[in-house]
Protein backbone atom coordinates (compact mmCIF):
# COMPACT_ATOMS: atom_id res chain seq x y z
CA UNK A 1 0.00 0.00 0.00
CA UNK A 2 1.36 3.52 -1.12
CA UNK A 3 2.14 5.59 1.78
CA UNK A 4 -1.03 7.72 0.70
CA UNK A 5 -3.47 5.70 0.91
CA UNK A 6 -2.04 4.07 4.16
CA UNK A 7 -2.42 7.36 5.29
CA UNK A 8 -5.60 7.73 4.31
CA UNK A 9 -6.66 4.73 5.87
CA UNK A 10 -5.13 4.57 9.20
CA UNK A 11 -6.87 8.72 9.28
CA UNK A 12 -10.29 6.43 8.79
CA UNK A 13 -9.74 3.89 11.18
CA UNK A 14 -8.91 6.61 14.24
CA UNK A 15 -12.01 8.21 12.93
CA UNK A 16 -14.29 5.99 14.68
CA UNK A 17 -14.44 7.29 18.28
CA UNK A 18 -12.61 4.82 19.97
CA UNK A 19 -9.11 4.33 21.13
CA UNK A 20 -7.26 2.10 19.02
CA UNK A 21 -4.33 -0.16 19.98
CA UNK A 22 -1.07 0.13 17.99
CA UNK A 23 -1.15 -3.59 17.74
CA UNK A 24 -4.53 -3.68 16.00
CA UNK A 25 -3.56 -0.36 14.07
CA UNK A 26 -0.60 -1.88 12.49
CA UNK A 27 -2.36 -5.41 11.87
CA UNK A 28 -4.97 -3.19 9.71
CA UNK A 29 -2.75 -1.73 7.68
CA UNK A 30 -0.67 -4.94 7.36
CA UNK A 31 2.65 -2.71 8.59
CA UNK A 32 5.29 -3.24 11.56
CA UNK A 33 4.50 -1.34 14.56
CA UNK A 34 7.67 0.97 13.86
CA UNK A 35 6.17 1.72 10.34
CA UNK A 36 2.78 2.48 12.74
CA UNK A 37 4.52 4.96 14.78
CA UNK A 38 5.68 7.16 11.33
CA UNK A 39 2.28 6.86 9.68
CA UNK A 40 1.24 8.87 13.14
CA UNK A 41 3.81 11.51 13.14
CA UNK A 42 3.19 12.50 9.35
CA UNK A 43 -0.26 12.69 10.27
CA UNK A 44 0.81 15.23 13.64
CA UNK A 45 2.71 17.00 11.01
CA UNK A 46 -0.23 17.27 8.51
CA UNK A 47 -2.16 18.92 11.97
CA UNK A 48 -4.39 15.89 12.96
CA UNK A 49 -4.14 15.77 16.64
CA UNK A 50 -3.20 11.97 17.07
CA UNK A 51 -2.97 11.60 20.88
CA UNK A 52 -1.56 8.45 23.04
CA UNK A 53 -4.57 6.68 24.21
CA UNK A 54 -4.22 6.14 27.87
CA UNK A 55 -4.35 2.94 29.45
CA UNK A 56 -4.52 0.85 26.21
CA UNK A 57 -0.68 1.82 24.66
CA UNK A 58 -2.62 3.16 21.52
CA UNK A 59 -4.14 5.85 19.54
CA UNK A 60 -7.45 8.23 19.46
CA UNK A 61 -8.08 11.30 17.27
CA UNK A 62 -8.89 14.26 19.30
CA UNK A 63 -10.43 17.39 18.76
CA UNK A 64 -8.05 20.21 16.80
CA UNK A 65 -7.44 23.87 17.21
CA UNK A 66 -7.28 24.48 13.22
CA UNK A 67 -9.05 22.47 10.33
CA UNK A 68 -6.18 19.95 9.06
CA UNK A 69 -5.64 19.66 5.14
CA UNK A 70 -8.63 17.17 4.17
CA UNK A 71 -7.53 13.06 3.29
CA UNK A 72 -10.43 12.23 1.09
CA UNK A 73 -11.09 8.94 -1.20
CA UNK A 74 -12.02 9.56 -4.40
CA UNK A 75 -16.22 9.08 -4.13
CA UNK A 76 -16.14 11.87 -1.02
CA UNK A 77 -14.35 14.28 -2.63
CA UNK A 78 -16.73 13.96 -6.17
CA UNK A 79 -19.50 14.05 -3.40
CA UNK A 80 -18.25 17.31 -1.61
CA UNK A 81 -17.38 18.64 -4.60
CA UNK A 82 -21.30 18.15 -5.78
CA UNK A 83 -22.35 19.45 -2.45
CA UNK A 84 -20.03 22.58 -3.08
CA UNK A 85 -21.30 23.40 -6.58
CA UNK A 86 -25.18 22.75 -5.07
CA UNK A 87 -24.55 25.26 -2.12
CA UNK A 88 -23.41 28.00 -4.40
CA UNK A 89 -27.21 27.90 -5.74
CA UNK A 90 -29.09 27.27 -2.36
CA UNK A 91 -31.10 29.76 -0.13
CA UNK A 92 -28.66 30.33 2.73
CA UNK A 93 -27.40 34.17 1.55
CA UNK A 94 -23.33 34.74 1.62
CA UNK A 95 -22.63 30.92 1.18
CA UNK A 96 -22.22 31.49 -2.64
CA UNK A 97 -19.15 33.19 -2.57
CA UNK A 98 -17.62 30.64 0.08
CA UNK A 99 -18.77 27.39 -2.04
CA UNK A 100 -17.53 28.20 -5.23
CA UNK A 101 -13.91 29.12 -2.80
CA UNK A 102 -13.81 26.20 -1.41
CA UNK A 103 -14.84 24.21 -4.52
CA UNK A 104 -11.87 26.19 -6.48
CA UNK A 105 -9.47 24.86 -3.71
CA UNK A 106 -10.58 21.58 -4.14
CA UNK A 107 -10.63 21.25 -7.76
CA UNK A 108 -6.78 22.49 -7.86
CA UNK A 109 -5.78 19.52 -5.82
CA UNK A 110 -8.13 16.59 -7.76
CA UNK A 111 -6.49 13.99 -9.52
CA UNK A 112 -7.37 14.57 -12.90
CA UNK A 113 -10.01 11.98 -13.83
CA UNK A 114 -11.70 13.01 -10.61
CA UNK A 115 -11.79 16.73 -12.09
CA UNK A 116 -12.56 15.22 -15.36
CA UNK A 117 -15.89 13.58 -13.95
CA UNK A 118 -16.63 16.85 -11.82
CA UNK A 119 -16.89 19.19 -14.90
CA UNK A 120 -18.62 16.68 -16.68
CA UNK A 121 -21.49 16.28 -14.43
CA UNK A 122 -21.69 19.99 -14.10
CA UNK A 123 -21.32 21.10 -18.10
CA UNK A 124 -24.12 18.13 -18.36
CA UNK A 125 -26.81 18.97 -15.89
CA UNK A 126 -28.90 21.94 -16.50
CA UNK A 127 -30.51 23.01 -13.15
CA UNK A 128 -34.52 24.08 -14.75
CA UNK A 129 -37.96 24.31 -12.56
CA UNK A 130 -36.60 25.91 -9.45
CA UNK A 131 -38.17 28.26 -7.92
CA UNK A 132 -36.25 31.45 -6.46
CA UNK A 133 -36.45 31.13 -2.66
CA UNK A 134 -35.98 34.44 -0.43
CA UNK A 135 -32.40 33.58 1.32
CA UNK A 136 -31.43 33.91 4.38
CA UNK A 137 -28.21 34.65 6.21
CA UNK A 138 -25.92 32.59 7.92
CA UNK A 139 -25.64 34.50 10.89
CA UNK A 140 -29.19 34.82 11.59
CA UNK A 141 -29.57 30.93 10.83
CA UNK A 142 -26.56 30.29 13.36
CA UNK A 143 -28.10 32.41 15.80
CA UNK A 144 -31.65 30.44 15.85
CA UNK A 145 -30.04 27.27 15.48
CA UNK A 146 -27.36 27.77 18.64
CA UNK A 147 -30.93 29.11 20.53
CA UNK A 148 -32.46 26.09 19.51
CA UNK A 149 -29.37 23.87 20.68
CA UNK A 150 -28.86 25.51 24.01
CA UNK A 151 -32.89 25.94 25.18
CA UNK A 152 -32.57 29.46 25.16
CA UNK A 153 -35.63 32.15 24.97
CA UNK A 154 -35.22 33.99 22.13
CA UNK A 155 -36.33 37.01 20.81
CA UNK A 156 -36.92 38.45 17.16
CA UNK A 157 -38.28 40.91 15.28
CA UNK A 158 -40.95 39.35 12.71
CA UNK A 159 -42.73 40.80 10.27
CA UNK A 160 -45.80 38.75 8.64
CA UNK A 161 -47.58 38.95 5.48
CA UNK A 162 -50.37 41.80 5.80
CA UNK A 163 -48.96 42.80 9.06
CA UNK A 164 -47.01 45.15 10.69
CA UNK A 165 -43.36 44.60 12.25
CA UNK A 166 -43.82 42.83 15.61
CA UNK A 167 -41.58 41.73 18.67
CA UNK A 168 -42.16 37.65 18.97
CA UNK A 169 -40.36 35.70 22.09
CA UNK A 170 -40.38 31.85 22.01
CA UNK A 171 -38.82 28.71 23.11
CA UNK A 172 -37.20 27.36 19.53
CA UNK A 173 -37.37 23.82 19.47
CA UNK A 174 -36.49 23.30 15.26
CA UNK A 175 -35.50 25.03 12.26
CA UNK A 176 -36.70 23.12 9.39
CA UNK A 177 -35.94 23.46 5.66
CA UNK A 178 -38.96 22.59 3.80
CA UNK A 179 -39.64 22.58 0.37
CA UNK A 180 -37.71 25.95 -0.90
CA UNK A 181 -38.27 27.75 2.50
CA UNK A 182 -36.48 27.88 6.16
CA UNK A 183 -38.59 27.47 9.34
CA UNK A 184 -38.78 27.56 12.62
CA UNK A 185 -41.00 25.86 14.81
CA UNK A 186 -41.29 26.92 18.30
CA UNK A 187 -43.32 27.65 21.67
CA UNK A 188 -45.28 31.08 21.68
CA UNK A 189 -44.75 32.08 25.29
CA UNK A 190 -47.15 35.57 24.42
CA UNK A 191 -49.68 32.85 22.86
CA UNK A 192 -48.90 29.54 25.12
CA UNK A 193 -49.27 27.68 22.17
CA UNK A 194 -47.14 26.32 19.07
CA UNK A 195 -46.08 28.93 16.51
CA UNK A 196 -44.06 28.27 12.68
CA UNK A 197 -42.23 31.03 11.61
CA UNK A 198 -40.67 31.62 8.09
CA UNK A 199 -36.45 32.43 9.15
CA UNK A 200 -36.31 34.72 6.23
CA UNK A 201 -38.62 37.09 7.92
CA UNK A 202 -37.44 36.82 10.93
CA UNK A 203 -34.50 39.04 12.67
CA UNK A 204 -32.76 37.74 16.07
CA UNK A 205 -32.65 39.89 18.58
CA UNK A 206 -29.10 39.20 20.88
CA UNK A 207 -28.41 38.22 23.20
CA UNK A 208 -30.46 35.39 23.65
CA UNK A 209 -32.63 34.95 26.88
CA UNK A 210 -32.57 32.45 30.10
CA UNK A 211 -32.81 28.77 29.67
CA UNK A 212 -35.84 26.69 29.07
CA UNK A 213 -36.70 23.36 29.76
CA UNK A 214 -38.01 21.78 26.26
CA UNK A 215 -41.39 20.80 25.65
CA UNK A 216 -43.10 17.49 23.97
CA UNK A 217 -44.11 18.52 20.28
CA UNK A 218 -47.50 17.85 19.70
CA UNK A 219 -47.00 15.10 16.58
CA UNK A 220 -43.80 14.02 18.36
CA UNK A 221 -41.89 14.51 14.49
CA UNK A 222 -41.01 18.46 13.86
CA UNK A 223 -41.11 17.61 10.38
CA UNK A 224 -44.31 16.03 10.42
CA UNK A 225 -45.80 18.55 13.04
CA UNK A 226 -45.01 21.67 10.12
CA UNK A 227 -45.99 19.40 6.94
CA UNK A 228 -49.37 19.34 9.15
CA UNK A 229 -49.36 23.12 9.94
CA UNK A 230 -48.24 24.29 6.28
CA UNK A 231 -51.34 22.20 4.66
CA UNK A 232 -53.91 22.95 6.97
CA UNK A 233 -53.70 26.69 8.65
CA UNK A 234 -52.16 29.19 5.95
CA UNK A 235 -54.57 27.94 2.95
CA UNK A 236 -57.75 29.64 2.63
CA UNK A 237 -59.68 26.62 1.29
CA UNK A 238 -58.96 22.96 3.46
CA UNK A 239 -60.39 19.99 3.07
CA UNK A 240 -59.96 16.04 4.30
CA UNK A 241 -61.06 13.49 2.12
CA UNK A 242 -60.66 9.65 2.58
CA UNK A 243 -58.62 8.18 -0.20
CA UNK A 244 -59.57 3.99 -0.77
CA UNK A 245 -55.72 3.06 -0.54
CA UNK A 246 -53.58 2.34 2.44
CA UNK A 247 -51.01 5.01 3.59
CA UNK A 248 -48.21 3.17 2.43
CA UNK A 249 -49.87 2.99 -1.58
CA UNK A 250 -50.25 6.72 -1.85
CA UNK A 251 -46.90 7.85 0.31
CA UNK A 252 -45.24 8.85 -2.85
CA UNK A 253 -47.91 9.87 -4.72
CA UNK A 254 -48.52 12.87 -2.10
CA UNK A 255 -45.36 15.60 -2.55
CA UNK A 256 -43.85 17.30 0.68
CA UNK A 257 -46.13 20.48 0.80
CA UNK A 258 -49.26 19.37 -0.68
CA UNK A 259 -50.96 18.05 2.48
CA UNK A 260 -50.26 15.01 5.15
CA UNK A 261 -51.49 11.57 4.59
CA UNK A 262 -53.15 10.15 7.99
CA UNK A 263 -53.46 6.02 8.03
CA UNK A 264 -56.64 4.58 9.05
CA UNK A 265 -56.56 0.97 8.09
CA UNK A 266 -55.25 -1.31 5.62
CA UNK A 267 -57.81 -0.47 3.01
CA UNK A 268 -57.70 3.71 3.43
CA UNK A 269 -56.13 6.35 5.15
CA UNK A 270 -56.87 10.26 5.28
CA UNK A 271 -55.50 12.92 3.38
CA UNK A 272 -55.48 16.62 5.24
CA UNK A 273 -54.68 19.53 2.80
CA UNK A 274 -55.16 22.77 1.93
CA UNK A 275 -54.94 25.47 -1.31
CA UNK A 276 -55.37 28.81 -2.72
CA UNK A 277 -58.81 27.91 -4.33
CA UNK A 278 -61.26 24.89 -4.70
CA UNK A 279 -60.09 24.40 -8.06
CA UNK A 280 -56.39 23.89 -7.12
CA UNK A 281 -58.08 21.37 -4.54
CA UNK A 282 -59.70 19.39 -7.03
CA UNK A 283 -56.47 19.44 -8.91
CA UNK A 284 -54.58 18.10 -5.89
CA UNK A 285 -56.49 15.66 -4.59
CA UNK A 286 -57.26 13.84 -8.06
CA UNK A 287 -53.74 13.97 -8.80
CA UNK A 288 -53.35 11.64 -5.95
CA UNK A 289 -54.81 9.09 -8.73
CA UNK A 290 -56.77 7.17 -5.71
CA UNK A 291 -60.88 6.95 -5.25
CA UNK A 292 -61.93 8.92 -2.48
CA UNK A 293 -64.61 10.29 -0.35
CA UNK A 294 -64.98 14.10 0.73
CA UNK A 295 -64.63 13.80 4.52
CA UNK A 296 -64.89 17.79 5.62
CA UNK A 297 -64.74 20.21 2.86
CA UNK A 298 -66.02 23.16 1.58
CA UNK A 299 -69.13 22.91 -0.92
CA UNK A 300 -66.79 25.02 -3.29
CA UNK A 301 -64.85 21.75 -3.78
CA UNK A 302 -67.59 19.99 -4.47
CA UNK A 303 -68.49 21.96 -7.56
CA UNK A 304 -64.77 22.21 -8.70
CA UNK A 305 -65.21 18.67 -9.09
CA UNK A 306 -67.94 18.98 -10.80
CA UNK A 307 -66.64 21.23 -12.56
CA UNK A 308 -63.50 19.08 -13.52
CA UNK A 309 -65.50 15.44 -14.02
CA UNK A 310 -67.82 17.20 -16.62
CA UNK A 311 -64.42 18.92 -18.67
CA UNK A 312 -63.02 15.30 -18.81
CA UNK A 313 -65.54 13.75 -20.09
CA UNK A 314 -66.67 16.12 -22.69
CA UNK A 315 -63.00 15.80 -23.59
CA UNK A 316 -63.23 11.72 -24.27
CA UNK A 317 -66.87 11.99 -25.45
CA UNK A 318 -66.96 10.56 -29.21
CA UNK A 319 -63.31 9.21 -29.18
């Protein structure tokens, strides 16, 4: 094995949280244990902090003071290199400029056929469809996530659509990025009950507050809990209707956004969403390709389908 890639290897075996014995280093790596003891030292010399295990006359990987140059095998770095070039397009505002630095750095040092299948994954993919999310900046998604981390009250200004400016404090419990949009889901301590909260609207007020002992979410799964909230309370038409297929049948027929599938039984399960209009309803639920039953709706949807049965048919009438 090339002194690289022993390298490389002996970095990944001290990367797994546990002290390692020199014997069962070198027997890894197929080396003596004097070959063993170099392999460390360039590795102290590259800046990983390789420190004597007590106790066990071996080796652990601790925790450095500066970021180390990077021993990557050849699918991570195509994969951080991917992850690079995708950050430099995402919704976090400032991380452009770092991504495509760091991926610069990191194409300079690629083996060549690694570069080679970089650039031709990006000169082949054309990125179409998105949709241009407001951003939001690192700093103020560092600040609610370390709130969230720590159980600390925090306070923001937040300004809502049709609203004025207003002063919100809350226990953050999540910040969630859904669909093309970063949120935060936390307790109203003004309104003693559950709140969502769009980050990009949102502006931290520091320092943070006292610390709070978290609460239960009602669903028990933050992701679930705002897939619920976004279908339901922000449309102004909702509806459930029972669709005549299990849960499991129509999981990935129903997109992240359009509404939240509830099981029931085997034979059916419950679909809770919400829209703009009772035609965008109709739309939505009948893309679902499933028979169903309206459960609680408005009698606008009732019409839109109508409305939308009658349009197909005259459309296949004759043929």
């Amino acid at each position: 094995m090339r002194t690289s890639g022993r390298l490389l290897r002996l970095l990944t075996l001290l990367q797994t949280h546990r002290d390692r014995t020199g014997a069962e280093l070198a027997a890894h790596l197929g080396v003596s244990r004097r070959t063993l003891r170099r392999d460390v030292e360039r590795l102290r010399e590259l800046g990983y902090p390789v420190h004597a295990a007590r106790g066990v006359a071996g080796y652990r990987l601790g925790v450095g003071t500066r970021l180390p140059p990077l021993l990557l095998d050849d699918d991570e770095a195509i994969a951080v290199a991917i992850g690079l070039r995708t950050g430099a397009g995402g919704s976090v505002a400032g991380i452009e400029e770092v991504s495509l630095r760091a991926l610069t750095k990191l194409e300079q040092v690629l083996p060549s056929r690694l570069r080679r299948r970089v650039n031709t994954l990006h000169t082949a993919t054309v990125r179409a469809g998105e949709v241009p999310a407001p951003q939001v900046s690192a700093d103020t998604l560092m600040a609610v996530a370390e709130a969230c981390r720590g159980h600390e009250l925090l306070r923001f200004d937040y300004v809502a659509p049709g609203r004025g400016p207003a002063v919100r404090s809350v226990e953050p419990h999540s910040l969630v990025s859904f669909g093309h949009h970063w949120y935060l889901v936390a307790w109203d301590t003004d309104r003693a009950d559950w709140r969502t909260f769009r980050v990009d609207r949102l502006t931290p007020r520091i320092p943070t507050g006292p610390r709070f002992s978290p609460r239960d979410l009602p669903d028990g799964d933050v992701a679930a809990y705002l897939a619920r909230q976004l279908s339901s309370r922000v449309w102004a038409f909702q509806a459930t209707v029972t669709l005549h297929e299990s849960a499991a049948a129509v999981a990935d027929r129903v997109w992240p956004g359009m509404g939240v599938v509830e099981p029931v039984d085997d034979g059916s399960c419950l679909l809770h969403l919400g829209a703009d209009s009772p035609r965008d309803l109709a739309w939505m639920i009948t893309s679902v390709d499933a028979d169903f039953t309206l459960t609680h709706a408005p009698p606008e949807l009732a019409d839109a389908l109508r409305a939308q049965g009658t349009r197909c048919l005259n459309a296949v009438r004759g043929t």
